[in-house]
C-alpha atoms as a PDB file:
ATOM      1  CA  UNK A   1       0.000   0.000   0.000  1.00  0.00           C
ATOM      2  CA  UNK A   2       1.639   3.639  -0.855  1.00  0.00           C
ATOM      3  CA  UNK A   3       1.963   6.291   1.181  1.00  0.00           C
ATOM      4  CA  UNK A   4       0.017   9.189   0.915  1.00  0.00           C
ATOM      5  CA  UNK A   5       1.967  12.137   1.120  1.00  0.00           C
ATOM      6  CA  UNK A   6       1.343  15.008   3.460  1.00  0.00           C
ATOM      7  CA  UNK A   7      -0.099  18.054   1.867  1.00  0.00           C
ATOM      8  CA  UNK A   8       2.357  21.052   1.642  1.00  0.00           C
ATOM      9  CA  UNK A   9       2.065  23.483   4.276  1.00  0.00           C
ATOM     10  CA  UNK A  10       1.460  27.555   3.211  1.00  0.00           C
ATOM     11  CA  UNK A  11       1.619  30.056   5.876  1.00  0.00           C
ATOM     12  CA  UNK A  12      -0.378  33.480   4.870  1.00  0.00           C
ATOM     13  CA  UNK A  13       0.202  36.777   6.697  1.00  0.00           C
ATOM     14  CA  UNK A  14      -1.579  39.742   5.865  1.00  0.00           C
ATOM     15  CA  UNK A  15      -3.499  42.105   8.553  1.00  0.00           C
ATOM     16  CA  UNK A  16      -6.331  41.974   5.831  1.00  0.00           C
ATOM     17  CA  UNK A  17      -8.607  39.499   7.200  1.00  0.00           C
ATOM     18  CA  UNK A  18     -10.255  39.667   3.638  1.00  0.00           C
ATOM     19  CA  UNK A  19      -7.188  38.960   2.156  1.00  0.00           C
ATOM     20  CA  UNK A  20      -6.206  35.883   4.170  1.00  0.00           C
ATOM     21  CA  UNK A  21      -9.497  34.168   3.543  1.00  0.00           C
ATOM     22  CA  UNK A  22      -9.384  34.807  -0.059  1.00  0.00           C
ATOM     23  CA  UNK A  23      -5.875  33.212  -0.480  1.00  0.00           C
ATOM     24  CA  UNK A  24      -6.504  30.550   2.142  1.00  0.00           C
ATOM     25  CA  UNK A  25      -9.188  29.205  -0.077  1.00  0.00           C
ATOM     26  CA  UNK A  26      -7.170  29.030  -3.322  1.00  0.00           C
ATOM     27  CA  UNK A  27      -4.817  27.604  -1.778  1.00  0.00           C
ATOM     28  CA  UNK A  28      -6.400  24.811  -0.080  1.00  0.00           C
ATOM     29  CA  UNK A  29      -7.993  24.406  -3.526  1.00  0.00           C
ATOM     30  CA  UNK A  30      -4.551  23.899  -4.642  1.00  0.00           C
ATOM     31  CA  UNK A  31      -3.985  21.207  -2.404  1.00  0.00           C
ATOM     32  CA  UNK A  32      -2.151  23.294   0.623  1.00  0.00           C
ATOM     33  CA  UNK A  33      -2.357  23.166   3.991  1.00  0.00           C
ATOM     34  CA  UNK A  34      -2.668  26.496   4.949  1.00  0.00           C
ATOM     35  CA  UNK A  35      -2.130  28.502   8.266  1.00  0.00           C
ATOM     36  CA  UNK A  36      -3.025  31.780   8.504  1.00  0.00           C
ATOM     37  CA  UNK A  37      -1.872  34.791  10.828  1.00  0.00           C
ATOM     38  CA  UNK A  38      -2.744  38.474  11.162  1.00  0.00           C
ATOM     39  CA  UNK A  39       0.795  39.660  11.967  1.00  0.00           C
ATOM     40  CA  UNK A  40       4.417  39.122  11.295  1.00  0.00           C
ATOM     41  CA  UNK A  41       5.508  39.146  14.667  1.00  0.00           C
ATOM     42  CA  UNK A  42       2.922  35.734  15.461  1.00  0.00           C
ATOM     43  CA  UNK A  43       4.393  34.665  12.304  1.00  0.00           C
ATOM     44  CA  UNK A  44       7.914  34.023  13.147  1.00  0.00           C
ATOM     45  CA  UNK A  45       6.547  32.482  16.597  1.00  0.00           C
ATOM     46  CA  UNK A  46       4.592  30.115  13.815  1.00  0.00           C
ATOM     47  CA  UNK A  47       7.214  29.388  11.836  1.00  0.00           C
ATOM     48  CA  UNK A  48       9.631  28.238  14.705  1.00  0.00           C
ATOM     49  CA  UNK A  49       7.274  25.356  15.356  1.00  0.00           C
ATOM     50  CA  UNK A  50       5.638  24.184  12.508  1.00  0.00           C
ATOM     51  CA  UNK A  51       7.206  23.311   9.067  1.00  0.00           C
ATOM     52  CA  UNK A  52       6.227  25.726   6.561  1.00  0.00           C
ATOM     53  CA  UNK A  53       6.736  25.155   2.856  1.00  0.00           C
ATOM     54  CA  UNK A  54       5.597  28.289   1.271  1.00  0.00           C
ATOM     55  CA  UNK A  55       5.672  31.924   3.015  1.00  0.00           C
ATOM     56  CA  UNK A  56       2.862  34.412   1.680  1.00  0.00           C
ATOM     57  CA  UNK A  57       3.372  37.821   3.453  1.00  0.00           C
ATOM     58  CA  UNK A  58       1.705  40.987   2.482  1.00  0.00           C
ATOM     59  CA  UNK A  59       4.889  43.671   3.027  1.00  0.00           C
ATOM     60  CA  UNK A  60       2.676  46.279   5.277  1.00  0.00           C
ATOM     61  CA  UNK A  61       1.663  45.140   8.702  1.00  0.00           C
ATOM     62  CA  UNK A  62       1.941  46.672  12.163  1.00  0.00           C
ATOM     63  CA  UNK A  63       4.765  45.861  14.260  1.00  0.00           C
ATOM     64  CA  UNK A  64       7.050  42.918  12.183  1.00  0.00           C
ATOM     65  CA  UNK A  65       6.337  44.623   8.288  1.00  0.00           C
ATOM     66  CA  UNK A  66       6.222  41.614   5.833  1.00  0.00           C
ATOM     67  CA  UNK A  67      10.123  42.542   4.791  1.00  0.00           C
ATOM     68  CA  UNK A  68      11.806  41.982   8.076  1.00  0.00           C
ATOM     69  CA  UNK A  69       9.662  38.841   8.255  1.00  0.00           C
ATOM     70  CA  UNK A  70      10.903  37.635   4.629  1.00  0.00           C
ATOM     71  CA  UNK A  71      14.538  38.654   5.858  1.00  0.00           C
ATOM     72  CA  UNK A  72      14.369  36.404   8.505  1.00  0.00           C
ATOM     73  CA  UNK A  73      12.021  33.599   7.645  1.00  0.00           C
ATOM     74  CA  UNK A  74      14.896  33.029   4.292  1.00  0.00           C
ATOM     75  CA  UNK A  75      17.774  33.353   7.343  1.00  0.00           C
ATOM     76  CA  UNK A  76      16.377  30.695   9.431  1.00  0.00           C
ATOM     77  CA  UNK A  77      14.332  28.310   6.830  1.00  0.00           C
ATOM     78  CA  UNK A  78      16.291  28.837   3.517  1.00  0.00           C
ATOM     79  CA  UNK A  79      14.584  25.916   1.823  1.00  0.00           C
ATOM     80  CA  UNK A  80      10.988  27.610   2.199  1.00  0.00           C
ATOM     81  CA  UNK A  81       9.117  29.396  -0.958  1.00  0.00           C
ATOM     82  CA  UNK A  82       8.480  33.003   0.158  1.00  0.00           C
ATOM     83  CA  UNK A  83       5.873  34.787  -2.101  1.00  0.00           C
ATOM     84  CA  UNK A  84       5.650  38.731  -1.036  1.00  0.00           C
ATOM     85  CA  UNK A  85       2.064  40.320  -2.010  1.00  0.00           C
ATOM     86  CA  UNK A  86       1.788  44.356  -1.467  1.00  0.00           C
ATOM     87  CA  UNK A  87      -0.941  46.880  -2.395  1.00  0.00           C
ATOM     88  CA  UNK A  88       1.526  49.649  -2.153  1.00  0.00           C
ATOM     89  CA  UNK A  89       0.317  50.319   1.694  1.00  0.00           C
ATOM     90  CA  UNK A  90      -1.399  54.263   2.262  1.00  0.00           C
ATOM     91  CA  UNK A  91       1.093  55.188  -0.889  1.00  0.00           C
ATOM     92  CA  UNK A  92      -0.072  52.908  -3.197  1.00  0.00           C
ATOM     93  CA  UNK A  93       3.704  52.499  -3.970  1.00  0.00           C
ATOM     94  CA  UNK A  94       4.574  48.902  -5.456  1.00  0.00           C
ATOM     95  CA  UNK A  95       8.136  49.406  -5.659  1.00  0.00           C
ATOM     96  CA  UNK A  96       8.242  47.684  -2.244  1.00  0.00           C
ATOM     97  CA  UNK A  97       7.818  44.708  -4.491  1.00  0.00           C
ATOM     98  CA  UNK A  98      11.088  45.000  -6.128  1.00  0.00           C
ATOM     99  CA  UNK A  99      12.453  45.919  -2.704  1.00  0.00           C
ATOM    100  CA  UNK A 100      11.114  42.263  -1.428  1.00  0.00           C
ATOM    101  CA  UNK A 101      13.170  40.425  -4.292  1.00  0.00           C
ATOM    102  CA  UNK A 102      16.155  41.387  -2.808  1.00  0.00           C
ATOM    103  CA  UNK A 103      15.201  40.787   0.302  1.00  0.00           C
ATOM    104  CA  UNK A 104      14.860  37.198  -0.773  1.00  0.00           C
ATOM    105  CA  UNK A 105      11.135  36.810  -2.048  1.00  0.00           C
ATOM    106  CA  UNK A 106      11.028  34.071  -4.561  1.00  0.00           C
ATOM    107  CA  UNK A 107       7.689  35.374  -6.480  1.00  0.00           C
ATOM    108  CA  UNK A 108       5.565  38.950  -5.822  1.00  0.00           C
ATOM    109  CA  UNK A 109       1.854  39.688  -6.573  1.00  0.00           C
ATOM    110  CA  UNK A 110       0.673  43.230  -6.521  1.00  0.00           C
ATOM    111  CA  UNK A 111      -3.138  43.647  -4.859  1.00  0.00           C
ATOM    112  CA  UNK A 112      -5.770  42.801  -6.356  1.00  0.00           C
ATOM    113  CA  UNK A 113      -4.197  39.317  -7.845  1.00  0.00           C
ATOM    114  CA  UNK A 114      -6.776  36.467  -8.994  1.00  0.00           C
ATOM    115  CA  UNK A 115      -6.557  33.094  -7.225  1.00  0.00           C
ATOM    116  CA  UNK A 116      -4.815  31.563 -10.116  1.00  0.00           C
ATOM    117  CA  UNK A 117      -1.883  34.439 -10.066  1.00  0.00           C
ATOM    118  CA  UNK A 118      -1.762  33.537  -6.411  1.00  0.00           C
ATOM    119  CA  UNK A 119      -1.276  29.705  -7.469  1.00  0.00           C
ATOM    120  CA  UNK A 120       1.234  31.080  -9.925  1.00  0.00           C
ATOM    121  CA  UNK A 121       3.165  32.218  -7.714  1.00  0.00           C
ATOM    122  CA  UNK A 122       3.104  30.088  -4.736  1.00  0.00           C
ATOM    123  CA  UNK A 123       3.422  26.843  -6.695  1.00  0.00           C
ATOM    124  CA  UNK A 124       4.218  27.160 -10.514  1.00  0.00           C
ATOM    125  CA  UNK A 125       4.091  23.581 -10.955  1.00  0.00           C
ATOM    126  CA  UNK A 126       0.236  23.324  -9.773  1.00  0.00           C
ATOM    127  CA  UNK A 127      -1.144  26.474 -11.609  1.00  0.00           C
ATOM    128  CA  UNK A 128      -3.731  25.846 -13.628  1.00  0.00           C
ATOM    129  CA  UNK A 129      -6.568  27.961 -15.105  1.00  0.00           C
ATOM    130  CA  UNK A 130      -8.874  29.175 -12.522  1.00  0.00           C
ATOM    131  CA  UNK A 131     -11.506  31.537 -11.654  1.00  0.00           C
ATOM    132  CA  UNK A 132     -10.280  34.533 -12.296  1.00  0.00           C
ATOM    133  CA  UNK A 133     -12.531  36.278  -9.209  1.00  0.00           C
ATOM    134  CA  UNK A 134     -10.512  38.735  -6.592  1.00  0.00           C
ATOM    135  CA  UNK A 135     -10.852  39.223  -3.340  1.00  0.00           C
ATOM    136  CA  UNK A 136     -12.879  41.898  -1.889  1.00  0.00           C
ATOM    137  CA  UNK A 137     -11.936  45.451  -1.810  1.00  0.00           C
END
C-alpha cells in the first residue's frame, strides 16, 4: 500500500482578514495546507514550530512589516518558498515589491491578484486555469 503524502504546508500573513481568507481558499484548492496569521511578529513564533513550505506575506503590517519577516524567515528556513504580495500600503507604492526580491522573495503579486496568479506564484508547478474572481476590496 503507498503512502500518501502530506499536503504542503502555506503560511499566509496579511493584517487583511479579507485577504487571508481569499488566499486561504485558493490555496487549499490547490492542495495546501494552509495557516493563517494576522501579523508578522505571530508569524515568526509560527514558523519556529511548525514546518512551513511556502511563506505568503503581504509587506505592510503593524509591528514585524512583511520585509523583516521575509529577511528572517529566508535566514532561518532557507529551503521555504516566500511569495511577497503588497498593495503599495497608504502610498499605493509597489516598488516595495522589487524591494522584497532582494530581500529574498522568490515570487511577488501586486493587490488585487486572482486566485490563479496567487497559485502562480506560490506553486508554478500546480497552476492551472482558474476563476479569475478577486478578493474583496
Amino acid at each position: 500500500m503507498a503512502e500518501q503524502l502530506a499536503a504542503p504546508v502555506a503560511l499566509v500573513v496579511d493584517d487583511d482578514l479579507s485577504y487571508r481568507v481569499f488566499m486561504r481558499q485558493y490555496l487549499e484548492l490547490a492542495g495546501f495546507t494552509v495557516i493563517m496569521e494576522g501579523s508578522g511578529q505571530i508569524a515568526l513564533r509560527r514558523l519556529e514550530q511548525q514546518k512551513v513550505d511556502v511563506l505568503v506575506t503581504d509587506l505592510f503590517m503593524p509591528e514585524v512589516d512583511g520585509l523583516e519577516l521575509i529577511e528572517l524567515a529566508r535566514r532561518g528556513f532557507p529551503q521555504m518558498r516566500v511569495v511577497a504580495v503588497s498593495g503599495g500600503g497608504t502610498q499605493g507604492d509597489t516598488g516595495y515589491l522589487r524591494v522584497a526580491r532582494l530581500f529574498g522573495a522568490h515570487a511577488t503579486l501586486q493587490k488585487p491578484f486572482s486566485g490563479s496568479e496567487l497559485i502562480a506564484a506560490v506553486a508554478p508547478e500546480r497552476a492551472a486555469p482558474e476563476s479569475e474572481a478577486k478578493p474583496p476590496g
